[in-house]
C-alpha atoms as a PDB file:
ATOM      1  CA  UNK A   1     -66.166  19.716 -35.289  1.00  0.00           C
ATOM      2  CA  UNK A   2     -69.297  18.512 -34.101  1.00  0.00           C
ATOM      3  CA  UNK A   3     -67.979  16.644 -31.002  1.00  0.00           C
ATOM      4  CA  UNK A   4     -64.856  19.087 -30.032  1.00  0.00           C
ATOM      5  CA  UNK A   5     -67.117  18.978 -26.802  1.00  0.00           C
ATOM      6  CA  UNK A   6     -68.425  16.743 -24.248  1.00  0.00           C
ATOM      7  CA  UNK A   7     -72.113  15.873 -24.917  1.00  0.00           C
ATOM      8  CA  UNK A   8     -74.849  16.951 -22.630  1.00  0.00           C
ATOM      9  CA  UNK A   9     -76.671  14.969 -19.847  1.00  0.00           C
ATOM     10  CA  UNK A  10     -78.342  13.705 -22.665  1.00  0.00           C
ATOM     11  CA  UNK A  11     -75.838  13.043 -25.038  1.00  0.00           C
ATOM     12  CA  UNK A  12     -76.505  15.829 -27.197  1.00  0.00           C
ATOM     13  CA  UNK A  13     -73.960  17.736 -29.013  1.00  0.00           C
ATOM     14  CA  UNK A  14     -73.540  21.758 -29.272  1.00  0.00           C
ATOM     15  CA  UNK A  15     -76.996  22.455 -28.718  1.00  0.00           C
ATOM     16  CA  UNK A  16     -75.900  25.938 -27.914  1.00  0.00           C
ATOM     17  CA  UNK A  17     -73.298  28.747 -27.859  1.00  0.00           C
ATOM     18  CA  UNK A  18     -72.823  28.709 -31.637  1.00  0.00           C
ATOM     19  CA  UNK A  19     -75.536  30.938 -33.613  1.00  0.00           C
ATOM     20  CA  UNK A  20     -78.613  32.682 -31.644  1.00  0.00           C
ATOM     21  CA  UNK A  21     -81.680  30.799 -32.523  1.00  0.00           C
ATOM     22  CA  UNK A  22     -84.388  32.279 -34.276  1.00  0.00           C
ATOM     23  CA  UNK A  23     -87.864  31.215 -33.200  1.00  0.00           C
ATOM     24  CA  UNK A  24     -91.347  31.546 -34.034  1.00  0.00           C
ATOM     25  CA  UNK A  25     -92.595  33.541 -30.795  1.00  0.00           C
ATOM     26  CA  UNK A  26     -92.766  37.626 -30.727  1.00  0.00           C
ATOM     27  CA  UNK A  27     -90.489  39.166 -28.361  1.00  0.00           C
ATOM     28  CA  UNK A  28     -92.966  42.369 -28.269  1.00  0.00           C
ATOM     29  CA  UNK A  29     -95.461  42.109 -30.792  1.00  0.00           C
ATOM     30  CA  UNK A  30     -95.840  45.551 -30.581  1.00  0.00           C
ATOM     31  CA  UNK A  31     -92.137  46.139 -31.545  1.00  0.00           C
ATOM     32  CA  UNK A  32     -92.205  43.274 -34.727  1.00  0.00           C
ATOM     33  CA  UNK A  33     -89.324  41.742 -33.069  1.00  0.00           C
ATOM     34  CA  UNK A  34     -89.411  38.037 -33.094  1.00  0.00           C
ATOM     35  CA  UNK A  35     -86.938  35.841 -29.902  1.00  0.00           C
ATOM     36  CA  UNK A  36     -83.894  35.068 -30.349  1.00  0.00           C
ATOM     37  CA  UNK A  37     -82.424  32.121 -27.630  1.00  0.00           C
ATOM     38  CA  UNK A  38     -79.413  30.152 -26.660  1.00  0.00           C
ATOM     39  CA  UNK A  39     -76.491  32.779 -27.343  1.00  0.00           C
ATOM     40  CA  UNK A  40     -74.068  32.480 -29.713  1.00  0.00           C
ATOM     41  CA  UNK A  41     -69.800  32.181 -29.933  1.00  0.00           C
ATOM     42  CA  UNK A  42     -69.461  35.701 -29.359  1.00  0.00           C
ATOM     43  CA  UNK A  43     -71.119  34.916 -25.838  1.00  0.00           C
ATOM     44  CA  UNK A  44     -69.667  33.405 -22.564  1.00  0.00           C
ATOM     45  CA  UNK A  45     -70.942  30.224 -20.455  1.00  0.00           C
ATOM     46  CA  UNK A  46     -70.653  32.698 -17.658  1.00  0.00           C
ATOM     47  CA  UNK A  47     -71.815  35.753 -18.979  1.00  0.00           C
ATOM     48  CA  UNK A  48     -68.938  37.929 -18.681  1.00  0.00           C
ATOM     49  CA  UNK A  49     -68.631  38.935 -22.072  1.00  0.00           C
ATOM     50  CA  UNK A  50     -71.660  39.984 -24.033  1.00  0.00           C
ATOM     51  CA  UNK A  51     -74.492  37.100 -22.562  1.00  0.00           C
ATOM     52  CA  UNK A  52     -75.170  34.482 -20.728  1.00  0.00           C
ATOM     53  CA  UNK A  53     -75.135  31.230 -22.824  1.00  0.00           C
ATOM     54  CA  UNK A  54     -78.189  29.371 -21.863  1.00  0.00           C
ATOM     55  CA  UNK A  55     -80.603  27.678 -23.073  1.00  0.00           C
ATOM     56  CA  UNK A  56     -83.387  30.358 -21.034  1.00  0.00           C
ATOM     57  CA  UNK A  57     -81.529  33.429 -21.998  1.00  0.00           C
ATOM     58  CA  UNK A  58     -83.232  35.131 -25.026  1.00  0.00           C
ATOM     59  CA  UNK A  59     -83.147  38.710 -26.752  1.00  0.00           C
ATOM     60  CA  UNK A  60     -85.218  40.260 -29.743  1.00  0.00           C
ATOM     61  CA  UNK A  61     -84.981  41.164 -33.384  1.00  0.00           C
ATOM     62  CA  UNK A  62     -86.655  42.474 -35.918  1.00  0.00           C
ATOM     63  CA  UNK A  63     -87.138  39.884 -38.572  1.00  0.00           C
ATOM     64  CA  UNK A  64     -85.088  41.445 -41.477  1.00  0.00           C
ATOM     65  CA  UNK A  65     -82.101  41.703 -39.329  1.00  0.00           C
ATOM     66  CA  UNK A  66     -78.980  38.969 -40.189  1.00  0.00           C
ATOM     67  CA  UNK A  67     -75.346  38.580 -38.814  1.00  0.00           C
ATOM     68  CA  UNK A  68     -73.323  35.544 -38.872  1.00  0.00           C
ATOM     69  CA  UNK A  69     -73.834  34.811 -35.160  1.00  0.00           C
ATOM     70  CA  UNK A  70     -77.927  34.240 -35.942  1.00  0.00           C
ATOM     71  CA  UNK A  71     -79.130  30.831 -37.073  1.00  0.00           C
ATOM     72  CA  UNK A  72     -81.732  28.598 -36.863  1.00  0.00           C
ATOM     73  CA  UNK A  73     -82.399  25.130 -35.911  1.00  0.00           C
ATOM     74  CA  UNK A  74     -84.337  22.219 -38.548  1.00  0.00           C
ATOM     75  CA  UNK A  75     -86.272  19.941 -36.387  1.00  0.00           C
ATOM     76  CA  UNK A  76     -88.590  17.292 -36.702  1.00  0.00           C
ATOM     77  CA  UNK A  77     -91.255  15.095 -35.125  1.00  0.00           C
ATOM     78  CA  UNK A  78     -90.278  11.914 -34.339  1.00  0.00           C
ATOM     79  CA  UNK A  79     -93.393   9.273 -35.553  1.00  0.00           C
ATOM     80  CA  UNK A  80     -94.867   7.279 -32.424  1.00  0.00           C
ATOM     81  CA  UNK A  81     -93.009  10.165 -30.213  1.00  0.00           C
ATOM     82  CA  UNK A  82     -95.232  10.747 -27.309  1.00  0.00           C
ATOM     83  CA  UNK A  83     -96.678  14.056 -27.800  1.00  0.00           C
ATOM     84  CA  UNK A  84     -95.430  16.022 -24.830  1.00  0.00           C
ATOM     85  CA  UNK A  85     -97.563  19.016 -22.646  1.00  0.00           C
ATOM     86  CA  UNK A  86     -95.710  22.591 -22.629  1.00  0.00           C
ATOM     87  CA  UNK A  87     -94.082  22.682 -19.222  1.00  0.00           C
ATOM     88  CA  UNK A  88     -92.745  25.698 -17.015  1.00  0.00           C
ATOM     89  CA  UNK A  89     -94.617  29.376 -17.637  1.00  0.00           C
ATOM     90  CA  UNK A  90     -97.654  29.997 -19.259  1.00  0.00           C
ATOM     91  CA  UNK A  91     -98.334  33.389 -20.630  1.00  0.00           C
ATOM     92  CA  UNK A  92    -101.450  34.851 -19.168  1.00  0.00           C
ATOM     93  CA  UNK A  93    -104.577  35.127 -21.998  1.00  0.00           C
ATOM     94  CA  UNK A  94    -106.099  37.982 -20.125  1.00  0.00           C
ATOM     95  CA  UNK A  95    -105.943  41.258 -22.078  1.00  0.00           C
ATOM     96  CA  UNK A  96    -104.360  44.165 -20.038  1.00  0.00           C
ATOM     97  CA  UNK A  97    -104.970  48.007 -20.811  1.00  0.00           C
ATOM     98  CA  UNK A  98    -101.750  49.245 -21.310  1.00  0.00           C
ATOM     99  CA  UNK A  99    -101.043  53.289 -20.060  1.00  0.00           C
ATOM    100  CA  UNK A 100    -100.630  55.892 -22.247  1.00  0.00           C
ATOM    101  CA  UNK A 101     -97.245  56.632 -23.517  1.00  0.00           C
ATOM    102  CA  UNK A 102     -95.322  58.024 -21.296  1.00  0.00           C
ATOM    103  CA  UNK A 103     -97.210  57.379 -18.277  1.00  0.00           C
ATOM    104  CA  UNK A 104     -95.211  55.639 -15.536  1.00  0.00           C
ATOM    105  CA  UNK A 105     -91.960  56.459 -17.522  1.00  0.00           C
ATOM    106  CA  UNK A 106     -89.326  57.774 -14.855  1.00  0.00           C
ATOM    107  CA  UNK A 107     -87.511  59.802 -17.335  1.00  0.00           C
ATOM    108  CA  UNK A 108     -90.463  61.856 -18.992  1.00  0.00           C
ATOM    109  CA  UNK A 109     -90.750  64.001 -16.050  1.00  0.00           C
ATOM    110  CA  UNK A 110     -86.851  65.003 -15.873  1.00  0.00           C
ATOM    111  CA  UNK A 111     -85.422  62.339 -13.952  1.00  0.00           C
ATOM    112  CA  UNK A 112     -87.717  63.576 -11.029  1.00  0.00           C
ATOM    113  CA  UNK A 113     -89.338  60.432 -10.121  1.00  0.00           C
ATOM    114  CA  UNK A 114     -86.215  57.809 -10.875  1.00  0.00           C
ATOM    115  CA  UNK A 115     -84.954  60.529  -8.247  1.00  0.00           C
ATOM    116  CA  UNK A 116     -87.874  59.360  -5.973  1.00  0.00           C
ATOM    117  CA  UNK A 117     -87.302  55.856  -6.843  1.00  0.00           C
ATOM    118  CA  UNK A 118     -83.653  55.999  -5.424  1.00  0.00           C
ATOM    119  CA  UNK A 119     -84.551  57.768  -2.654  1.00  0.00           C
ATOM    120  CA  UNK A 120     -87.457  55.479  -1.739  1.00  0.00           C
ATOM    121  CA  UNK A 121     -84.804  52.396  -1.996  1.00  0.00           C
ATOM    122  CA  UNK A 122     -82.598  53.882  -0.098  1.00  0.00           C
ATOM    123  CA  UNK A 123     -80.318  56.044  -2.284  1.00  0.00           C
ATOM    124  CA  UNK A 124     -79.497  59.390  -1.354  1.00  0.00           C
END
Protein backbone atom coordinates (compact mmCIF):
# COMPACT_ATOMS: atom_id res chain seq x y z
CA UNK A 1 0.00 0.00 0.00
CA UNK A 2 1.11 3.27 -0.86
CA UNK A 3 1.62 4.59 2.73
CA UNK A 4 2.79 1.13 4.55
CA UNK A 5 5.72 3.69 5.21
CA UNK A 6 6.50 6.85 6.83
CA UNK A 7 6.73 9.71 4.27
CA UNK A 8 9.92 11.49 3.57
CA UNK A 9 11.20 14.90 4.91
CA UNK A 10 9.00 16.03 2.41
CA UNK A 11 6.10 14.09 2.74
CA UNK A 12 6.61 11.99 -0.12
CA UNK A 13 5.71 8.45 -0.32
CA UNK A 14 7.95 5.36 -1.67
CA UNK A 15 9.95 7.36 -3.84
CA UNK A 16 12.36 4.50 -3.85
CA UNK A 17 13.31 0.87 -3.11
CA UNK A 18 10.51 -0.56 -5.26
CA UNK A 19 11.49 -0.85 -9.16
CA UNK A 20 15.00 0.62 -10.53
CA UNK A 21 14.23 3.68 -12.46
CA UNK A 22 14.87 3.96 -15.94
CA UNK A 23 16.11 7.34 -17.15
CA UNK A 24 16.92 9.19 -20.12
CA UNK A 25 20.86 9.65 -19.54
CA UNK A 26 23.57 7.01 -21.08
CA UNK A 27 25.42 5.15 -18.58
CA UNK A 28 28.37 4.66 -21.32
CA UNK A 29 27.30 5.74 -24.53
CA UNK A 30 29.77 3.72 -25.89
CA UNK A 31 28.23 0.55 -24.28
CA UNK A 32 24.22 1.59 -25.38
CA UNK A 33 23.42 1.20 -21.83
CA UNK A 34 21.06 3.77 -20.57
CA UNK A 35 21.03 4.57 -16.04
CA UNK A 36 19.20 2.92 -14.04
CA UNK A 37 18.71 4.75 -10.22
CA UNK A 38 17.10 4.37 -6.87
CA UNK A 39 17.32 0.42 -6.34
CA UNK A 40 14.67 -1.71 -6.18
CA UNK A 41 12.89 -4.43 -3.39
CA UNK A 42 15.42 -6.87 -4.07
CA UNK A 43 17.91 -4.17 -2.57
CA UNK A 44 18.72 -3.14 1.09
CA UNK A 45 18.58 0.51 2.78
CA UNK A 46 22.00 -0.52 3.92
CA UNK A 47 23.43 -2.22 1.17
CA UNK A 48 24.05 -5.53 2.49
CA UNK A 49 22.24 -7.44 0.10
CA UNK A 50 22.58 -6.71 -3.57
CA UNK A 51 22.71 -2.42 -3.44
CA UNK A 52 22.54 0.37 -1.74
CA UNK A 53 19.00 1.92 -1.91
CA UNK A 54 19.51 5.52 -2.63
CA UNK A 55 18.41 7.92 -4.41
CA UNK A 56 22.47 8.58 -5.88
CA UNK A 57 23.13 4.96 -6.40
CA UNK A 58 22.70 4.03 -10.13
CA UNK A 59 23.76 1.02 -12.50
CA UNK A 60 23.38 0.46 -16.39
CA UNK A 61 21.36 -1.41 -18.96
CA UNK A 62 21.01 -1.94 -22.20
CA UNK A 63 17.68 -0.65 -23.33
CA UNK A 64 15.98 -3.96 -24.44
CA UNK A 65 16.62 -5.49 -21.15
CA UNK A 66 13.23 -5.98 -18.66
CA UNK A 67 12.70 -7.73 -15.21
CA UNK A 68 10.04 -7.04 -12.81
CA UNK A 69 12.31 -5.09 -10.45
CA UNK A 70 12.79 -2.19 -13.46
CA UNK A 71 10.24 0.59 -13.77
CA UNK A 72 9.84 3.91 -14.55
CA UNK A 73 8.51 7.00 -13.11
CA UNK A 74 5.48 9.48 -15.07
CA UNK A 75 6.17 12.97 -14.11
CA UNK A 76 5.05 16.23 -14.89
CA UNK A 77 5.63 19.98 -14.83
CA UNK A 78 3.82 21.73 -12.51
CA UNK A 79 2.34 25.24 -14.42
CA UNK A 80 3.73 28.52 -12.62
CA UNK A 81 6.47 25.98 -10.98
CA UNK A 82 9.61 27.95 -10.75
CA UNK A 83 11.87 26.52 -13.23
CA UNK A 84 14.76 25.24 -11.16
CA UNK A 85 18.90 25.29 -12.22
CA UNK A 86 20.57 21.63 -12.28
CA UNK A 87 22.43 21.50 -9.00
CA UNK A 88 25.43 19.22 -7.75
CA UNK A 89 27.98 17.78 -10.73
CA UNK A 90 28.28 18.91 -14.03
CA UNK A 91 29.73 16.65 -16.61
CA UNK A 92 32.72 18.18 -18.24
CA UNK A 93 32.00 19.23 -22.26
CA UNK A 94 35.63 18.87 -23.07
CA UNK A 95 36.32 15.96 -25.44
CA UNK A 96 39.05 13.53 -24.10
CA UNK A 97 41.18 11.10 -26.40
CA UNK A 98 40.53 7.95 -25.05
CA UNK A 99 43.74 5.11 -25.22
CA UNK A 100 43.75 2.41 -27.32
CA UNK A 101 42.20 -0.74 -26.18
CA UNK A 102 43.98 -2.31 -23.96
CA UNK A 103 46.29 0.30 -22.99
CA UNK A 104 46.40 0.97 -19.24
CA UNK A 105 44.45 -2.36 -18.69
CA UNK A 106 46.25 -4.22 -15.67
CA UNK A 107 45.22 -7.56 -16.83
CA UNK A 108 46.38 -7.47 -20.61
CA UNK A 109 49.88 -7.86 -19.65
CA UNK A 110 49.32 -11.09 -17.31
CA UNK A 111 48.47 -9.66 -14.14
CA UNK A 112 52.06 -8.09 -14.19
CA UNK A 113 51.22 -4.59 -13.53
CA UNK A 114 47.98 -5.13 -11.01
CA UNK A 115 51.10 -7.03 -9.43
CA UNK A 116 52.92 -3.60 -9.45
CA UNK A 117 49.88 -1.86 -8.37
CA UNK A 118 49.72 -3.98 -5.08
CA UNK A 119 53.07 -3.74 -4.49
CA UNK A 120 53.23 0.03 -4.99
CA UNK A 121 50.18 0.27 -2.29
CA UNK A 122 51.70 -1.64 -0.12
CA UNK A 123 50.80 -5.30 -0.83
CA UNK A 124 53.30 -7.84 -0.88
Amino acid sequence: PARAYEPSKVGLYNMLGNVWEWTGTWYAKSSGQRVLRGGSYVDSPDGSHNHMVTCATRMGNTEDSSGDNMGFRCAKAVEGAPKLSPRGYQYSQVKKKRPPPGVGDPLKDGGKAAQELVRAGGGR
